[in-house]
Protein backbone atom coordinates (compact mmCIF):
# COMPACT_ATOMS: atom_id res chain seq x y z
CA UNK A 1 108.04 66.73 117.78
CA UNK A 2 104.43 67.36 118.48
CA UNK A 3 102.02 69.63 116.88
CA UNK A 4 102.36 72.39 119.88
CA UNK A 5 105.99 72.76 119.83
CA UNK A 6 105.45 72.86 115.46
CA UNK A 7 103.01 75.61 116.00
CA UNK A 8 105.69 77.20 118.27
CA UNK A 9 108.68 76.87 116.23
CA UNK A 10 106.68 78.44 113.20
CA UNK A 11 104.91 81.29 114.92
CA UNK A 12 108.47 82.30 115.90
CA UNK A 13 109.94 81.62 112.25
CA UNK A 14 106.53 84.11 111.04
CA UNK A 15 107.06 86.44 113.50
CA UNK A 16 110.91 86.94 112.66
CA UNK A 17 110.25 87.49 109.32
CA UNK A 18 108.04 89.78 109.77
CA UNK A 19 110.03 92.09 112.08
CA UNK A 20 112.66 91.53 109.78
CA UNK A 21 110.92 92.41 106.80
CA UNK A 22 109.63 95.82 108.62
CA UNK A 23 113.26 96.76 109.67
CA UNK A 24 115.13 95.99 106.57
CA UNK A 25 112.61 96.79 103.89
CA UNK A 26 109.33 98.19 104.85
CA UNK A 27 110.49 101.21 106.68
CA UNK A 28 113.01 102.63 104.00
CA UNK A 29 109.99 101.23 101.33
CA UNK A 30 107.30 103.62 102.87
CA UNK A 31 110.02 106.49 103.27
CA UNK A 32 110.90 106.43 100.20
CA UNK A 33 107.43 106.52 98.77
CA UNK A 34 105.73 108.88 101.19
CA UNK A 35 108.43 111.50 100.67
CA UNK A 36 107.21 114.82 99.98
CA UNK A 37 108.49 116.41 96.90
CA UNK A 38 107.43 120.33 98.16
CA UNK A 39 109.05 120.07 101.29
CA UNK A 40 111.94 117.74 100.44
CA UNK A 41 113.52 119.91 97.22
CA UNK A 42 115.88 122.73 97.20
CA UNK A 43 115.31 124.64 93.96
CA UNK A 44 117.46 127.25 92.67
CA UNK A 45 116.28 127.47 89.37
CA UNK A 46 119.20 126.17 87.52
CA UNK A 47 119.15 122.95 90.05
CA UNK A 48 117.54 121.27 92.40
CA UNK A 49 118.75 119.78 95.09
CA UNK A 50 116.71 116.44 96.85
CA UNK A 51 116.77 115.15 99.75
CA UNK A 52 114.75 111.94 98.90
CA UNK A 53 115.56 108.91 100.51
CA UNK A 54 116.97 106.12 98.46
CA UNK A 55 115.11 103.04 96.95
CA UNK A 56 115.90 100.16 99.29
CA UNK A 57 117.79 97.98 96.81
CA UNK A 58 121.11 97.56 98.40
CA UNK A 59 122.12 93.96 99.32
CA UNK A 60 121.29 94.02 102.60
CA UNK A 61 118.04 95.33 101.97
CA UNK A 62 117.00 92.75 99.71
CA UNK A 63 118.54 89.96 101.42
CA UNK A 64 117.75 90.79 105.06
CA UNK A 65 113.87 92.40 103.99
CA UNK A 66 112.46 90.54 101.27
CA UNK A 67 115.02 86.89 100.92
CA UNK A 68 115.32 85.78 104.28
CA UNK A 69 111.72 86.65 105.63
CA UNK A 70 110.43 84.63 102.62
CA UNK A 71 112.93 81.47 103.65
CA UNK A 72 111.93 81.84 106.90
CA UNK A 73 108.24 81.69 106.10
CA UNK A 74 108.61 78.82 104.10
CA UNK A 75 110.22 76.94 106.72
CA UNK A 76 108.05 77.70 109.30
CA UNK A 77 105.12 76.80 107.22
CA UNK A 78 106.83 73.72 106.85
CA UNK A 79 107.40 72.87 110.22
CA UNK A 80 104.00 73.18 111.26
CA UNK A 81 102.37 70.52 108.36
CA UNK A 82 104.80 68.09 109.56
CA UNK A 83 104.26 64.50 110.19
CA UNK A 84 103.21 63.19 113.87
């Protein structure tokens, strides 16, 4: 393999990490933490109700957005220091 099709093959491993990390953990990350307490909270006094988005720390949001965008990083940076 030759150092063009490297470069290719790990451009393609960054970029897939990197839309995977923005679907699976960025977006739900910056919801989560730009939610607005004033307009996002019923209060009735005795309770209040929220209506702020989950953490993202399900499985699939921490294997899908953070795991597998790091392994496929990795890899692609390995890939493109390969021998000739």
């Amino acid at each position: 393999m030759n150092r063009i099709q490297r470069n290719v093959i790990a451009s393609a491993a960054y970029l897939i990490a990197i839309i995977l990390f923005a679907f699976f953990f960025g977006h739900p990350l910056w919801s989560w933490a730009t939610w607005n307490e004033s307009r996002g909270t019923f209060d009735f006094g005795f309770v209040k109700i929220t209506t702020r988005p989950p953490f993202p720390s399900d499985a699939k949001s921490i294997l899908v957005g953070l795991i597998l965008p790091i392994v496929l990083a990795a890899s692609g940076r390995i890939v493109s220091s390969g021998r000739e």
